[in-house]
Protein backbone atom coordinates (compact mmCIF):
# COMPACT_ATOMS: atom_id res chain seq x y z
CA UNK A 1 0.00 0.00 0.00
CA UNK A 2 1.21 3.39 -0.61
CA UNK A 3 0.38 7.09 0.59
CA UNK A 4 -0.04 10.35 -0.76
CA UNK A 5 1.92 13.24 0.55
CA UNK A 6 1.52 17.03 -0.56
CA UNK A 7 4.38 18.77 -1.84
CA UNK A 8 2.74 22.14 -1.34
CA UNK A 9 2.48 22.99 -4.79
CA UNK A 10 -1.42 20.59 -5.24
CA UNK A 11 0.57 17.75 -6.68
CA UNK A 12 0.33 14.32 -4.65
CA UNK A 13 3.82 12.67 -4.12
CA UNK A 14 3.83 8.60 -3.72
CA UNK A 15 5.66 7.60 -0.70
CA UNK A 16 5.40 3.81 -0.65
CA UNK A 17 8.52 1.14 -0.07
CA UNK A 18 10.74 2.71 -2.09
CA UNK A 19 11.67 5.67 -0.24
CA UNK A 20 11.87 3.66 2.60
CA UNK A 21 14.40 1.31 0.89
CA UNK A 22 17.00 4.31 -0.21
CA UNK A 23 16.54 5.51 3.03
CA UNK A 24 17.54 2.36 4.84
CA UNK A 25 20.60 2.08 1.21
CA UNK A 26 21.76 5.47 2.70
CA UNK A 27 21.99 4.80 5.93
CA UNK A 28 24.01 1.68 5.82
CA UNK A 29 26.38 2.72 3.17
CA UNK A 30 26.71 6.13 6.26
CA UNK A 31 27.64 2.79 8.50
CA UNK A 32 30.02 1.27 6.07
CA UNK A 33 31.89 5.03 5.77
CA UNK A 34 32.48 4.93 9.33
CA UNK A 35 35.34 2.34 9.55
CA UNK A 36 36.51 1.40 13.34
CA UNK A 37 39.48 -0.70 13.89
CA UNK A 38 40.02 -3.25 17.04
CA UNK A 39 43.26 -3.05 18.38
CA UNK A 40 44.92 -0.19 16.12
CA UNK A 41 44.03 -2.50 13.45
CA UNK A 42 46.62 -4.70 11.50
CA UNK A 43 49.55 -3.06 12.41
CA UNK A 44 48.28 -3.73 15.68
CA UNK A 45 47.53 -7.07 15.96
CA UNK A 46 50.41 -7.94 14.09
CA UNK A 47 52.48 -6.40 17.22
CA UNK A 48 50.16 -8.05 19.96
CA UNK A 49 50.56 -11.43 18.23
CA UNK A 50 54.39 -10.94 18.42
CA UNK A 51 54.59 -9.03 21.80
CA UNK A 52 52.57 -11.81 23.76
CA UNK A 53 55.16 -14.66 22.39
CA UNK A 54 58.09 -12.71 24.20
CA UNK A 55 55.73 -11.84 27.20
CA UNK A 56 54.86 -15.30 28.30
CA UNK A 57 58.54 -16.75 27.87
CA UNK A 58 59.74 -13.75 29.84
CA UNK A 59 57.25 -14.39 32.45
CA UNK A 60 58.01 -17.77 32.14
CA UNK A 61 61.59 -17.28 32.85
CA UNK A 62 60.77 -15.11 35.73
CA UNK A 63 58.72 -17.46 37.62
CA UNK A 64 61.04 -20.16 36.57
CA UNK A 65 64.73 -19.33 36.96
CA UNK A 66 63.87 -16.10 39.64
CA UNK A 67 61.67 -17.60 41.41
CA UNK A 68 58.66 -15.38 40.29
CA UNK A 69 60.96 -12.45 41.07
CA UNK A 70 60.79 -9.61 38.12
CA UNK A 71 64.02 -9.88 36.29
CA UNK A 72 65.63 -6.90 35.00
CA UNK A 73 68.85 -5.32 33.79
CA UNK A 74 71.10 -4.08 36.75
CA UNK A 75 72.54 -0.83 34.89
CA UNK A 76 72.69 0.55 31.21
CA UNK A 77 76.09 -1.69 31.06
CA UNK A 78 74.08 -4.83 31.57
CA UNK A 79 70.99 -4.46 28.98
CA UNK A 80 72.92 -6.47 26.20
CA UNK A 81 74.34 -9.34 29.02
CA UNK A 82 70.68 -9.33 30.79
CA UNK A 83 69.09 -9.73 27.00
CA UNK A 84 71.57 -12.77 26.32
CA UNK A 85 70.76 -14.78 29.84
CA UNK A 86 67.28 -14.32 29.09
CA UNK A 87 68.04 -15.77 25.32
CA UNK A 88 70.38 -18.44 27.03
CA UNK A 89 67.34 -18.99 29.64
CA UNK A 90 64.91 -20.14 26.35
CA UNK A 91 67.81 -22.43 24.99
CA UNK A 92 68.27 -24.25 28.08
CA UNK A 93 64.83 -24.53 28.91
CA UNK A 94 62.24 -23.89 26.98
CA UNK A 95 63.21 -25.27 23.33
CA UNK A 96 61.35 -28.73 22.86
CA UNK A 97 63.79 -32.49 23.52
């Protein structure tokens, strides 16, 4: 079933489905312009794929070889040493036998 609406000038205007349908067209193609990523989007879940990897071994290691202690370079001298006993740490004991 349709309607008639005035336009104001004595001429009857149909309003039936298909105003309705480019109605609901322009309003969903408003919805498909407004693009919202989750998690900065690919970039990053990309980097929260890779960052969780090297989270869990390094909590692993904590709880393991520091006995749950937080373990953390002593000075600015010992960032590269602390970075290869934590690399040392996944060869000895976390590689599959």
């Amino acid at each position: 079933m349709s309607s008639r609406r005035s336009t104001g000038s004595g001429k009857a205007k149909q309003v039936g489905k298909n105003d309705g349908d480019a109605k609901l067209r322009r309003h969903e193609e408003k919805i498909d312009e407004e693009i919202e990523l989750e998690f900065g989007g690919p970039v990053g879940t990309t980097i929260i794929m890779i960052f969780s990897h090297f989270l869990m071994l390094y909590l692993w290691i904590c709880l393991h070889y520091y006995n749950g202690a937080v373990a953390a370079p002593t000075s600015v001298a010992d960032i590269g040493p602390f970075f290869q006993r934590m690399y040392q740490h996944v060869l000895d004991g976390a590689l599959p036998s």
